[in-house]
C-alpha atoms as a PDB file:
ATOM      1  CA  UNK A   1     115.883  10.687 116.407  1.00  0.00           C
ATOM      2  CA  UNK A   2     119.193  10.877 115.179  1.00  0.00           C
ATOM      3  CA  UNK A   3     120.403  11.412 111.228  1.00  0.00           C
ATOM      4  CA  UNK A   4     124.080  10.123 110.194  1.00  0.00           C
ATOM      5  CA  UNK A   5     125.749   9.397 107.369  1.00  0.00           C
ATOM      6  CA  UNK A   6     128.637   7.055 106.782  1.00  0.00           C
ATOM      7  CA  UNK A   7     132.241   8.345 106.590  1.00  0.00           C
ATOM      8  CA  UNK A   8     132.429   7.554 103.072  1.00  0.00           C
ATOM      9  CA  UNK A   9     129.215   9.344 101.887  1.00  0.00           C
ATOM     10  CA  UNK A  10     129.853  12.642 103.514  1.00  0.00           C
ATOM     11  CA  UNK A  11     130.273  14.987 100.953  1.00  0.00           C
ATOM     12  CA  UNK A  12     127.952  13.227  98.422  1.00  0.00           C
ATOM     13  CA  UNK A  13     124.682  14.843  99.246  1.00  0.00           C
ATOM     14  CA  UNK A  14     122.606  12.274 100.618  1.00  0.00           C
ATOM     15  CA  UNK A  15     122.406  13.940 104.101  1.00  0.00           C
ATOM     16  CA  UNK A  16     121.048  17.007 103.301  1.00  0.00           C
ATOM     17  CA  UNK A  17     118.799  15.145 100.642  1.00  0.00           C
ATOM     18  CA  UNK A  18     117.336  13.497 103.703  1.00  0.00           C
ATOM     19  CA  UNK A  19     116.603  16.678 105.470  1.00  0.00           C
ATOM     20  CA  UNK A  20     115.189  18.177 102.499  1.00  0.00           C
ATOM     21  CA  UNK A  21     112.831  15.224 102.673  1.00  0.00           C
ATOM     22  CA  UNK A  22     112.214  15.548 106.232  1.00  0.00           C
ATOM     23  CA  UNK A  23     111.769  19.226 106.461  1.00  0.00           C
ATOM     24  CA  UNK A  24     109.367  18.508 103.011  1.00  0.00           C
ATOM     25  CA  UNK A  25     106.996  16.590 105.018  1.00  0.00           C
ATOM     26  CA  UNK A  26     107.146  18.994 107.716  1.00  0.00           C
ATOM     27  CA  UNK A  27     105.590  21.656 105.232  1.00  0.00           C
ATOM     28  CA  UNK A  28     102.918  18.991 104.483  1.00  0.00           C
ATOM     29  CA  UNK A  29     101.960  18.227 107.559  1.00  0.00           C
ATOM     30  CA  UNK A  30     101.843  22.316 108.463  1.00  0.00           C
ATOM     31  CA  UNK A  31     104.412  22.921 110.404  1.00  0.00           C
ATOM     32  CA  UNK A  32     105.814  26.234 110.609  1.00  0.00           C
ATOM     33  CA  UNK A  33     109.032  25.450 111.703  1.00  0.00           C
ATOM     34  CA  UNK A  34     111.740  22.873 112.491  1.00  0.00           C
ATOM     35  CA  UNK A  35     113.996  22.759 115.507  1.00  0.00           C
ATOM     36  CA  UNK A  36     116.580  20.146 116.117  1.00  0.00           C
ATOM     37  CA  UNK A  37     119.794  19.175 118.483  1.00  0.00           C
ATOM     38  CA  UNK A  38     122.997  19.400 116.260  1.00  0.00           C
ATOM     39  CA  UNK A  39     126.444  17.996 117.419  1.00  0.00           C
ATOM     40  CA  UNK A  40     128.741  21.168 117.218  1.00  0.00           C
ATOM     41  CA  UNK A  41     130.575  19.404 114.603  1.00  0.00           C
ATOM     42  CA  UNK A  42     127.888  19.282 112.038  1.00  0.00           C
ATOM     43  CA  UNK A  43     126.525  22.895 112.323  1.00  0.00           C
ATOM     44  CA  UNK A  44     127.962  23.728 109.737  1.00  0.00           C
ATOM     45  CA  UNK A  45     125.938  21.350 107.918  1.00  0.00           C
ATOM     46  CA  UNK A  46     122.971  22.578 109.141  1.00  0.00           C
ATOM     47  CA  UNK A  47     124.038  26.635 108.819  1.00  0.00           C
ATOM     48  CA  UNK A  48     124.311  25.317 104.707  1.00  0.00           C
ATOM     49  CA  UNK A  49     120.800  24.203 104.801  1.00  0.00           C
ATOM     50  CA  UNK A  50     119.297  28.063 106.138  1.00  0.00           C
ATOM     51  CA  UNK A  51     119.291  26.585 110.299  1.00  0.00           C
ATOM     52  CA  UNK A  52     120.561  29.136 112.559  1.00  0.00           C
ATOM     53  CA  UNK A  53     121.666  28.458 116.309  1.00  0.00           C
ATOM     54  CA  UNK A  54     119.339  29.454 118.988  1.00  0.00           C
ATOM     55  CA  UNK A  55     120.523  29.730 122.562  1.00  0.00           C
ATOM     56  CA  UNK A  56     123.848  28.104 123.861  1.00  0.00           C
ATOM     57  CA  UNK A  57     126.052  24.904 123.444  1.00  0.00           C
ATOM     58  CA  UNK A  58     124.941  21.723 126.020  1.00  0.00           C
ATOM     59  CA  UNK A  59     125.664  18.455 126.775  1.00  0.00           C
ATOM     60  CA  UNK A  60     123.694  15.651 125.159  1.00  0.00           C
ATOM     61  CA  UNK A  61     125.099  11.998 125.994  1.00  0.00           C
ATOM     62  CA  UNK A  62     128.126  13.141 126.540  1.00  0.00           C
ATOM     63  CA  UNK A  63     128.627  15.546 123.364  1.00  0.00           C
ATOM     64  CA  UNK A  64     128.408  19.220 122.439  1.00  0.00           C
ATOM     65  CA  UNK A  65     124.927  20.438 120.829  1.00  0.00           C
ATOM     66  CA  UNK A  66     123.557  23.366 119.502  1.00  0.00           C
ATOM     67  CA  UNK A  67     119.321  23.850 119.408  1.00  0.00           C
ATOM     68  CA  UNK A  68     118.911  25.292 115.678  1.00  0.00           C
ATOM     69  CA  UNK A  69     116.247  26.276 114.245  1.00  0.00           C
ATOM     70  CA  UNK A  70     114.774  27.188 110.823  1.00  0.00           C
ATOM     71  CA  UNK A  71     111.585  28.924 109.680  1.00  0.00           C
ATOM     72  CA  UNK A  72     109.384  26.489 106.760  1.00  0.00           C
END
């Protein structure tokens, strides 16, 4: 799926508060690790919360991703 947040909450936490909940129930369910598609734009985002980029930049409906990945 995809995660956003609205223009006027950026900033305030509740994104990454989401994918600490998300990568929470990961742990619980055993996973060892997560993987996701991030826009280019919001790696940054994701680099904050310990994901680093694995392989290169492609096209997914039309806008620039990045596979990251981070260890649980």
């Amino acid at each position: 799926g995809r995660m956003a947040v609205r223009r006027p909450l950026r900033g305030s936490r509740v994104g990454r508060a989401v994918l600490d909940a998300l990568m929470q129930a990961a742990r619980e369910r055993g996973e060892q690790e997560v993987i996701l598609h991030a826009q280019t734009s919001a790696e940054p985002f994701y680099r904050r919360a310990g994901f680093h980029q694995r392989g290169p930049e492609f096209d997914e409906a039309g806008i620039s991703h990045v596979e990251m990945v981070r260890s649980l």
